[in-house]
Protein backbone atom coordinates (compact mmCIF):
# COMPACT_ATOMS: atom_id res chain seq x y z
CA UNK A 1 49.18 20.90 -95.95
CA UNK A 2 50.36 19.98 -92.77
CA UNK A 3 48.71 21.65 -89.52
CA UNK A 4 52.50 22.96 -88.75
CA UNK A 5 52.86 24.64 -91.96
CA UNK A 6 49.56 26.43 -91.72
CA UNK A 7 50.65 28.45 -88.72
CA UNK A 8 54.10 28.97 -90.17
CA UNK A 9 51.88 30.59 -92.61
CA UNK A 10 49.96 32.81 -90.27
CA UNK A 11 52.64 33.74 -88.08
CA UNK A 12 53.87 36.50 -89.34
CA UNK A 13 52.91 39.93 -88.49
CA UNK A 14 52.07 41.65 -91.78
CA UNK A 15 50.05 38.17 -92.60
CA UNK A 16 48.47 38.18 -88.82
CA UNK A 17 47.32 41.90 -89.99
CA UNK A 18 45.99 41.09 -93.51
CA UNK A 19 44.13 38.88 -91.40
CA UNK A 20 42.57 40.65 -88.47
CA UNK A 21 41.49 43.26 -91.06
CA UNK A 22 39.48 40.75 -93.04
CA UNK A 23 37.55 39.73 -89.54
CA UNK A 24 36.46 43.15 -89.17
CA UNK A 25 35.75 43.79 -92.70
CA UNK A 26 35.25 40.59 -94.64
CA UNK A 27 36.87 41.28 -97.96
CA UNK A 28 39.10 43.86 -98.93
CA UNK A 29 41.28 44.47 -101.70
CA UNK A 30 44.87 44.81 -101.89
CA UNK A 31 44.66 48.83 -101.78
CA UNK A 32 42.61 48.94 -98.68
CA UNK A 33 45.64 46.66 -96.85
CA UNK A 34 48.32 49.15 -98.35
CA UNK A 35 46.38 52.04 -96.93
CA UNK A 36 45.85 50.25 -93.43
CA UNK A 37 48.95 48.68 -92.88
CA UNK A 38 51.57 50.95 -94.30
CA UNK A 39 53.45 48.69 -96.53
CA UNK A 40 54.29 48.73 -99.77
CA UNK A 41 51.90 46.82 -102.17
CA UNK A 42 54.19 44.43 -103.86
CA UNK A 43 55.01 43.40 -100.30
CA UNK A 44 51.52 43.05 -99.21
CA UNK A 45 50.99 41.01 -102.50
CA UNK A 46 53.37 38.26 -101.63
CA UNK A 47 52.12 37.70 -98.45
CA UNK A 48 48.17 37.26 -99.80
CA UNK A 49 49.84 35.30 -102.04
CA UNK A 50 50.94 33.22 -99.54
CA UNK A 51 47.91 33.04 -97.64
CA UNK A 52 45.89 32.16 -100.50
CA UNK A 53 48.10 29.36 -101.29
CA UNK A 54 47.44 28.11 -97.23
CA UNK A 55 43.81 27.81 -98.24
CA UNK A 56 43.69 30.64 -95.47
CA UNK A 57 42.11 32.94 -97.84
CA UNK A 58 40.45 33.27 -101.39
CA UNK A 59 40.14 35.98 -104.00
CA UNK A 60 37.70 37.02 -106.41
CA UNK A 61 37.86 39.52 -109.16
CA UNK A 62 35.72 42.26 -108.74
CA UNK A 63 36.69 44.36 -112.26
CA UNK A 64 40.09 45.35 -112.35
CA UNK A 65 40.15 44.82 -108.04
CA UNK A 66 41.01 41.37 -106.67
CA UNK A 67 38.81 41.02 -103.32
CA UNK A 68 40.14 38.52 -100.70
CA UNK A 69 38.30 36.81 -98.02
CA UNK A 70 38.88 34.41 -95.34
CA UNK A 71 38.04 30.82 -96.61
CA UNK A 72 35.44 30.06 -94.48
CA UNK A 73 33.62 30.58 -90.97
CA UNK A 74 35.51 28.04 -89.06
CA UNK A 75 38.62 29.31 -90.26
CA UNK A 76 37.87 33.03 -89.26
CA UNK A 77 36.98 31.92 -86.04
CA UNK A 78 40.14 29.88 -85.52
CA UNK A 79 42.25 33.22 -86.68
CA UNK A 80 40.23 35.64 -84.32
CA UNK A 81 40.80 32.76 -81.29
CA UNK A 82 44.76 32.90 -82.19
CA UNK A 83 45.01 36.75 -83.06
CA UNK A 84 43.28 37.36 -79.40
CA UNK A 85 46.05 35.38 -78.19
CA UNK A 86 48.39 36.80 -79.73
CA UNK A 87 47.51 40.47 -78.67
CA UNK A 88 47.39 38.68 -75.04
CA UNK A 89 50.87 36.97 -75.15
CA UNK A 90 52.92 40.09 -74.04
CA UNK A 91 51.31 40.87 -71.11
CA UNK A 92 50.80 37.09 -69.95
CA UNK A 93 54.96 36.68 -70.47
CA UNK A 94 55.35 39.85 -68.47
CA UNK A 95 53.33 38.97 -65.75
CA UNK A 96 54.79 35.44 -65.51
CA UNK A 97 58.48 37.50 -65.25
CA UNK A 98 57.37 39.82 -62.66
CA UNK A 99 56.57 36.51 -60.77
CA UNK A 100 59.86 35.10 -60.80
């Protein structure tokens, strides 16, 4: 997959919140993203779909729960470096306005 088409994959905010919860947690199931992130589970289910299909994250079966993970340590820090941007785009565009 092309580098392009990985961060179509991440940039999205219901898949850029999936992910910040699974820095601060590790591995969650789908029920703990439903809870957090206040959207319906089908929903939620496409979009670790989609991830998982990114090689962004894996799953495991843990009984009747799928758990889901991000792929590896490089990776997580790669999301936390572009979620931290992301949380600091806003202000950075309004300050560059309020310059003009």
């Amino acid at each position: 997959m092309s580098n392009i088409n990985i961060l179509r994959c991440i940039c999205d905010e219901t898949r850029i919140d999936i992910l910040s919860m699974l820095q601060a947690q590790n591995e969650l199931c789908v029920n703990d993203f439903v809870t957090h992130i206040k959207k319906d589970q089908p929903l939620i289910s496409h979009h670790l779909k989609r991830l998982r299909e990114c090689g962004i994250i894996t799953s495991r079966s843990m009984g009747k729960k799928m758990m889901y993970r991000i792929s590896n340590a490089e990776l997580a820090e790669l999301i936390e470096v572009i979620v931290r941007a992301g949380n600091m785009m806003p202000n950075l565009c309004e300050n560059k306005q309020d310059n003009r």
